[in-house]
Protein backbone atom coordinates (compact mmCIF):
# COMPACT_ATOMS: atom_id res chain seq x y z
CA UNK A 1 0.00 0.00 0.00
CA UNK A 2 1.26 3.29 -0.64
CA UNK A 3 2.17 5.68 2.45
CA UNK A 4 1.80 8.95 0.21
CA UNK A 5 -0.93 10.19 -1.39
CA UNK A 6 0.33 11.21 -5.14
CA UNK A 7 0.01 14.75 -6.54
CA UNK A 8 -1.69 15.31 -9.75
CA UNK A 9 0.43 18.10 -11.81
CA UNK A 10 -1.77 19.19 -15.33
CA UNK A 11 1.29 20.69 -17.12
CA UNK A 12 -0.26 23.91 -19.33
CA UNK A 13 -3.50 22.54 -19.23
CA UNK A 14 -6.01 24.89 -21.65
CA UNK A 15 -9.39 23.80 -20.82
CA UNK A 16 -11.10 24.64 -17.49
CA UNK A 17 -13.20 21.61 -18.21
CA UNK A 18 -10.63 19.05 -17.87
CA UNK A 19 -9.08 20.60 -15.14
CA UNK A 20 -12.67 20.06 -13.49
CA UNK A 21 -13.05 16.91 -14.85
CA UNK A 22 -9.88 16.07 -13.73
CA UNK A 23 -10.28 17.05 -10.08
CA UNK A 24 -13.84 15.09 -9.94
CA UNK A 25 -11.93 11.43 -11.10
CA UNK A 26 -9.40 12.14 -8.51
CA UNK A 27 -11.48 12.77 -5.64
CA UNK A 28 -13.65 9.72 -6.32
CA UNK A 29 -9.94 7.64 -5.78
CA UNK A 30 -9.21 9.86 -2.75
CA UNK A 31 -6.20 12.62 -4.12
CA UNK A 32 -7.21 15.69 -3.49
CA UNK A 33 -4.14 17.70 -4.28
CA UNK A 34 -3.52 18.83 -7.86
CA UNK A 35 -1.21 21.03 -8.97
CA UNK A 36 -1.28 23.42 -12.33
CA UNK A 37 1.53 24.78 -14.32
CA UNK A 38 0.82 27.72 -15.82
CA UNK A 39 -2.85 27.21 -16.64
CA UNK A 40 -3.87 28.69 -20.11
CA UNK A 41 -6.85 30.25 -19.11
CA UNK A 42 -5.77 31.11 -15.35
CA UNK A 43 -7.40 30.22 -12.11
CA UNK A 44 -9.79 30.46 -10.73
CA UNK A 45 -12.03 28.75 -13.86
CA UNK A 46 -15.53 28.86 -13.76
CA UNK A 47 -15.93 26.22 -16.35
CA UNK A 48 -13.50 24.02 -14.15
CA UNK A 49 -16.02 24.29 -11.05
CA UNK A 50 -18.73 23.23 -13.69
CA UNK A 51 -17.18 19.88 -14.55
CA UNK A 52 -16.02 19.57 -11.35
CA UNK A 53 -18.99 18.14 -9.68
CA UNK A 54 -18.49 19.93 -6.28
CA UNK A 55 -15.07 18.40 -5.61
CA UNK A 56 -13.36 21.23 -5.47
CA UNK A 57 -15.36 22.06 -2.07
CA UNK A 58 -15.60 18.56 -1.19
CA UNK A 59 -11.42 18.42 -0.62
CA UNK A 60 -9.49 18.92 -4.05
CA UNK A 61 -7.00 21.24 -3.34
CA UNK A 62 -5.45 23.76 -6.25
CA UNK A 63 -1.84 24.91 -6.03
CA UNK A 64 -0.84 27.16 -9.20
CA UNK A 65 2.76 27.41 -10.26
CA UNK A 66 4.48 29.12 -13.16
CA UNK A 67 7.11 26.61 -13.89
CA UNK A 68 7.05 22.99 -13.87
CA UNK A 69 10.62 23.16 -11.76
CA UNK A 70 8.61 24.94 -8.53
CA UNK A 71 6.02 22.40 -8.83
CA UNK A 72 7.72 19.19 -8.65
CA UNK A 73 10.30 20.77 -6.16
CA UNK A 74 9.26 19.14 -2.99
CA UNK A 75 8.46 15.73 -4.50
CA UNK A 76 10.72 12.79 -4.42
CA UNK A 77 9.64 10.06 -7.23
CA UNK A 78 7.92 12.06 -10.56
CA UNK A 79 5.90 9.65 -13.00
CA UNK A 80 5.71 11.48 -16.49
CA UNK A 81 2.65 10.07 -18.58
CA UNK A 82 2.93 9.73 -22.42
CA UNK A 83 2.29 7.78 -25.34
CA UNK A 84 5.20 8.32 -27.29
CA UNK A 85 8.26 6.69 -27.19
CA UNK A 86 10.81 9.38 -26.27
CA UNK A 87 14.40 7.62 -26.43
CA UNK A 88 14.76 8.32 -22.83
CA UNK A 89 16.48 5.46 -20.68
CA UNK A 90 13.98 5.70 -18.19
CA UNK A 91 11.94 3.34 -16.65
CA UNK A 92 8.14 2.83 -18.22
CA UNK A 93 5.25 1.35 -16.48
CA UNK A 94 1.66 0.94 -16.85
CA UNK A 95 -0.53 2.34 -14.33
CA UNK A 96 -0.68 -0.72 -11.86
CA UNK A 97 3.52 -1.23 -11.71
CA UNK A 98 3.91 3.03 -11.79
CA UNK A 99 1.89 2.32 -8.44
CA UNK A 100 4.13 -0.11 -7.45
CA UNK A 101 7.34 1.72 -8.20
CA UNK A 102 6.01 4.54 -5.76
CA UNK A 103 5.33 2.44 -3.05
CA UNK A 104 8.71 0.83 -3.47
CA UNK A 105 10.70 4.41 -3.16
CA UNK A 106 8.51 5.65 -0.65
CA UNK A 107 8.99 9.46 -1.35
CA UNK A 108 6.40 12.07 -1.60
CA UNK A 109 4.80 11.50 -5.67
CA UNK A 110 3.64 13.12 -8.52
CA UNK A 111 2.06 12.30 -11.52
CA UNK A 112 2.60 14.30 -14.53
CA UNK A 113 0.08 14.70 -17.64
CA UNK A 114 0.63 17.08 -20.42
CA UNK A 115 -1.79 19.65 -22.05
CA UNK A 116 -4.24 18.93 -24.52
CA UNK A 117 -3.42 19.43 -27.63
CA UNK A 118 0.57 17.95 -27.77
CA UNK A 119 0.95 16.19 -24.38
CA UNK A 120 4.29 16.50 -22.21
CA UNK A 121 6.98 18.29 -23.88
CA UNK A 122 10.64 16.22 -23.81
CA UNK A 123 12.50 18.36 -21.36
CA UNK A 124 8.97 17.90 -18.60
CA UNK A 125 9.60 14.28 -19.30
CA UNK A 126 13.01 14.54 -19.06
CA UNK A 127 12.79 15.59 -14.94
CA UNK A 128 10.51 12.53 -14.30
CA UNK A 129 12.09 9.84 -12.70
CA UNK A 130 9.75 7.38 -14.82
CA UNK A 131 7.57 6.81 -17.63
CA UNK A 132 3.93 6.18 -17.05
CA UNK A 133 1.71 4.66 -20.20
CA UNK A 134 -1.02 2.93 -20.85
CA UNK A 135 -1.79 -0.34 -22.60
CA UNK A 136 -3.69 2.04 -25.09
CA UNK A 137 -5.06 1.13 -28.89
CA UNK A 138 -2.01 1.91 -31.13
CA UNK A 139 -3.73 3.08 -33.96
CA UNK A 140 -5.93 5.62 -31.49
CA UNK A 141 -3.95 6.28 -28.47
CA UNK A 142 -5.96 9.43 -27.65
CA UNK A 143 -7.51 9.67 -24.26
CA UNK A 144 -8.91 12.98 -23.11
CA UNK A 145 -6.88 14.60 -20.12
CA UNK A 146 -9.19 13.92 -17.47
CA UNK A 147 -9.81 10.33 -18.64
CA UNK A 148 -5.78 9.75 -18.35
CA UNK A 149 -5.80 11.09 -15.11
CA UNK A 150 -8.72 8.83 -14.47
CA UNK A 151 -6.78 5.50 -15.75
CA UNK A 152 -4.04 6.23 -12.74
CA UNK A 153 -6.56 7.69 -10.32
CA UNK A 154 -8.25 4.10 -10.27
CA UNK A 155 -5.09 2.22 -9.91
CA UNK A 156 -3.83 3.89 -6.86
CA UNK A 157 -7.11 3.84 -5.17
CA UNK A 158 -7.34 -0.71 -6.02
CA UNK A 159 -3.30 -0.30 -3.99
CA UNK A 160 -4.19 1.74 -1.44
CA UNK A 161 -7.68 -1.01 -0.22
CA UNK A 162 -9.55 1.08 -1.62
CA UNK A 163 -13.20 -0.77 -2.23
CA UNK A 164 -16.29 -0.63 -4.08
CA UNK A 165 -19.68 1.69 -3.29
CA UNK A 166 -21.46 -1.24 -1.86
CA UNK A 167 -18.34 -3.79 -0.84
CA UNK A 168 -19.48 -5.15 2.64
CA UNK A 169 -23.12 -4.81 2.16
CA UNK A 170 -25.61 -7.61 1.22
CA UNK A 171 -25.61 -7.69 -2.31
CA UNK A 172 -29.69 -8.50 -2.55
CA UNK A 173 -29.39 -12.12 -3.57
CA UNK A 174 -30.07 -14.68 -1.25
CA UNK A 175 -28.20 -17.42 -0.13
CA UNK A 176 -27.60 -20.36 -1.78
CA UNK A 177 -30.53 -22.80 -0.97
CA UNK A 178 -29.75 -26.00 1.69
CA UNK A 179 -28.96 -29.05 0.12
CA UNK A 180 -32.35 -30.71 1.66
CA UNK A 181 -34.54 -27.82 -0.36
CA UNK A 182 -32.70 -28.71 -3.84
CA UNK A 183 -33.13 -32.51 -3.56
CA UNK A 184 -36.55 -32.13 -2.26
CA UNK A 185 -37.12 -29.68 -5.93
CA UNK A 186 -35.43 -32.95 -7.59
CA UNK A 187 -37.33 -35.74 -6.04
CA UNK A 188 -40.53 -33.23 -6.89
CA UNK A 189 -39.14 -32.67 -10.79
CA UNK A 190 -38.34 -36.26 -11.14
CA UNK A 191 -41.83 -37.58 -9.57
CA UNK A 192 -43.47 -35.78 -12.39
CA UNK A 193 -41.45 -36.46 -15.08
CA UNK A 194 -41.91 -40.19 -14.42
CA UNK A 195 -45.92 -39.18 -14.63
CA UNK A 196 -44.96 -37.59 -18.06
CA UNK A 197 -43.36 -40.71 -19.20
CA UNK A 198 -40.23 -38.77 -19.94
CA UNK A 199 -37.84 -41.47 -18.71
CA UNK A 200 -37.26 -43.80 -21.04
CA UNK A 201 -35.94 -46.43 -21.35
CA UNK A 202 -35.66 -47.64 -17.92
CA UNK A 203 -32.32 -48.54 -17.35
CA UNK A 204 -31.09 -44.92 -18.47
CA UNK A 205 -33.41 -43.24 -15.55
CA UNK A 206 -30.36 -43.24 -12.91
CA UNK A 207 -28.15 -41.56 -15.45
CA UNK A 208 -30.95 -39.07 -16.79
CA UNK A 209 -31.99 -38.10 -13.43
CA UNK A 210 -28.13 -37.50 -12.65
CA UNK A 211 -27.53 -35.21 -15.49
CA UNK A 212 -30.70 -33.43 -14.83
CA UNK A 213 -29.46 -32.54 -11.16
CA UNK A 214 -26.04 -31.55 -12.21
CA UNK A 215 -27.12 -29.11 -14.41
CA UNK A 216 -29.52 -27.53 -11.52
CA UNK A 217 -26.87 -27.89 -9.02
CA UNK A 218 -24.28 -25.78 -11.04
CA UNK A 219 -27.17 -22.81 -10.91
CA UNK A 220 -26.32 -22.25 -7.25
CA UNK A 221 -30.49 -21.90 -6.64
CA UNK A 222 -30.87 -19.82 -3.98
CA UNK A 223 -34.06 -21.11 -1.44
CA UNK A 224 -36.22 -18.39 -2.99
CA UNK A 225 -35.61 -19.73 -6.40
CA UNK A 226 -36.08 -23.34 -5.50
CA UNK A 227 -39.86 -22.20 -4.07
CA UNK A 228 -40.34 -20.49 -7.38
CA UNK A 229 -39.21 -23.43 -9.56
CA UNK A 230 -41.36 -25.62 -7.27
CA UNK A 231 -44.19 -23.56 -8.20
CA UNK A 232 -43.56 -23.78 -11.48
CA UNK A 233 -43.61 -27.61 -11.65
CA UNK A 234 -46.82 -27.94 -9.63
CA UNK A 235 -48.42 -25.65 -12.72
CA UNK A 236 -47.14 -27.85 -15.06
CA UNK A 237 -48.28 -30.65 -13.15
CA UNK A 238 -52.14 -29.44 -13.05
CA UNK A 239 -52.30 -29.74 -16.95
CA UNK A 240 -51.81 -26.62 -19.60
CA UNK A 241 -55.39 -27.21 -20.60
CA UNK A 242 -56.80 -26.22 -17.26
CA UNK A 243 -54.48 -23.46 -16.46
CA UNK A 244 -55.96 -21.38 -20.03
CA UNK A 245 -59.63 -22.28 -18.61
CA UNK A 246 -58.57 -20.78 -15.47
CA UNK A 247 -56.73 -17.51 -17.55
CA UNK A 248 -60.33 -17.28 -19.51
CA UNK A 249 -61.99 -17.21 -16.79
């Protein structure tokens, strides 16, 4: 698990929609500081508090710098994202390992993403310590800023135990029915099939009846669908002919 919380650092980002959009992803993977270098439009950005979805008040915190020097000053480990091969001899990982190799050095991280319209120039990759990329489509490797930030966002927050909306509550299906409720459905399935004359010939009964169970077993019934199936069967049972009198009726 990682000790530090990464930084998010949008290098001359131009919209104040991504930068909102960006800031919305990260909060919903728990980083809440993001840092801007030399922001096209400035800041404060209305449009950015559009996008943002409130998470701006709800604990993303801006820091503005001019240069990206004074913004990756205090940090030890910098991860530079881009998905161009640069000739650099510098390590490259995906989003899962870049999570890793953070963990491993233990310093105070950021994450560097480029602007919009050419990415990370060399010399900002060139201070990174790493490479970050994704396992993108070669032939259209072109994920909107926010949605890159996104991709990383939700692979720190799986490392740090991070867990689902609902994880730990009941998930609304029952439990898997008792063994006494299934073979009671069986013996009940089986009782009127051999009414129906649907076993046949005799000595293949055992081995039709078998089959017929293991394909119910591997549905993991749960008790309320065994009473439903049950139902079912005792419908069948009273004849199709009387069932439409009773639907006329």
């Amino acid at each position: 698990m990682v000790d530090h919380v990464p930084v998010i650092i949008l290098h001359r980002p131009q919209l104040g929609e991504n930068i909102g959009s960006a800031a919305r992803v990260m909060l919903n993977f728990g980083l809440t500081q993001l840092r801007l270098v030399a922001p096209r439009d400035g800041w404060p950005n209305a449009a950015a508090d559009t996008l943002s979805a409130g998470a701006f008040e709800a604990g993303v915190e801006v820091a503005v710098f001019d240069t990206l020097e004074a913004a990756i000053a205090d940090l030890g480990t910098v991860l530079a994202t881009t998905a161009r091969p640069r000739g650099m001899e510098k390590p490259v990982f995906d989003a899962a390992s870049g999570v890793e190799f953070i963990a491993t050095r233990g310093l105070k991280a950021g994450i560097l993403f480029g602007a919009e319209n050419h990415g990370l120039p060399s010399e900002a990759v060139g201070l990174a310590d790493a490479i970050l990329t994704y396992p993108v489509n070669p032939a259209f490797a072109s994920l909107n800023l926010a949605q890159a930030v996104g991709v990383f966002c939700a692979a720190w927050g799986s490392n740090a135990g991070a867990i689902g909306r609902w994880a730990g509550e009941k998930s609304g299906v029952d439990d898997p029915a008792p063994k006494e409720d299934l073979i009671r459905m069986f013996e009940h399935l089986e009782e009127e099939l051999e009414r129906a004359g649907y076993f046949y010939p005799p000595d293949k009964t055992p081995l039709m009846k078998t089959n017929i169970r293991n394909a119910f077993i591997r549905g993991n019934w749960t008790t309320q669908e065994v009473r439903t199936f049950r139902g079912a069967i005792k419908a069948l049972a009273l004849g199709r002919g009387k069932a439409r009198v009773r639907r006329e009726d």
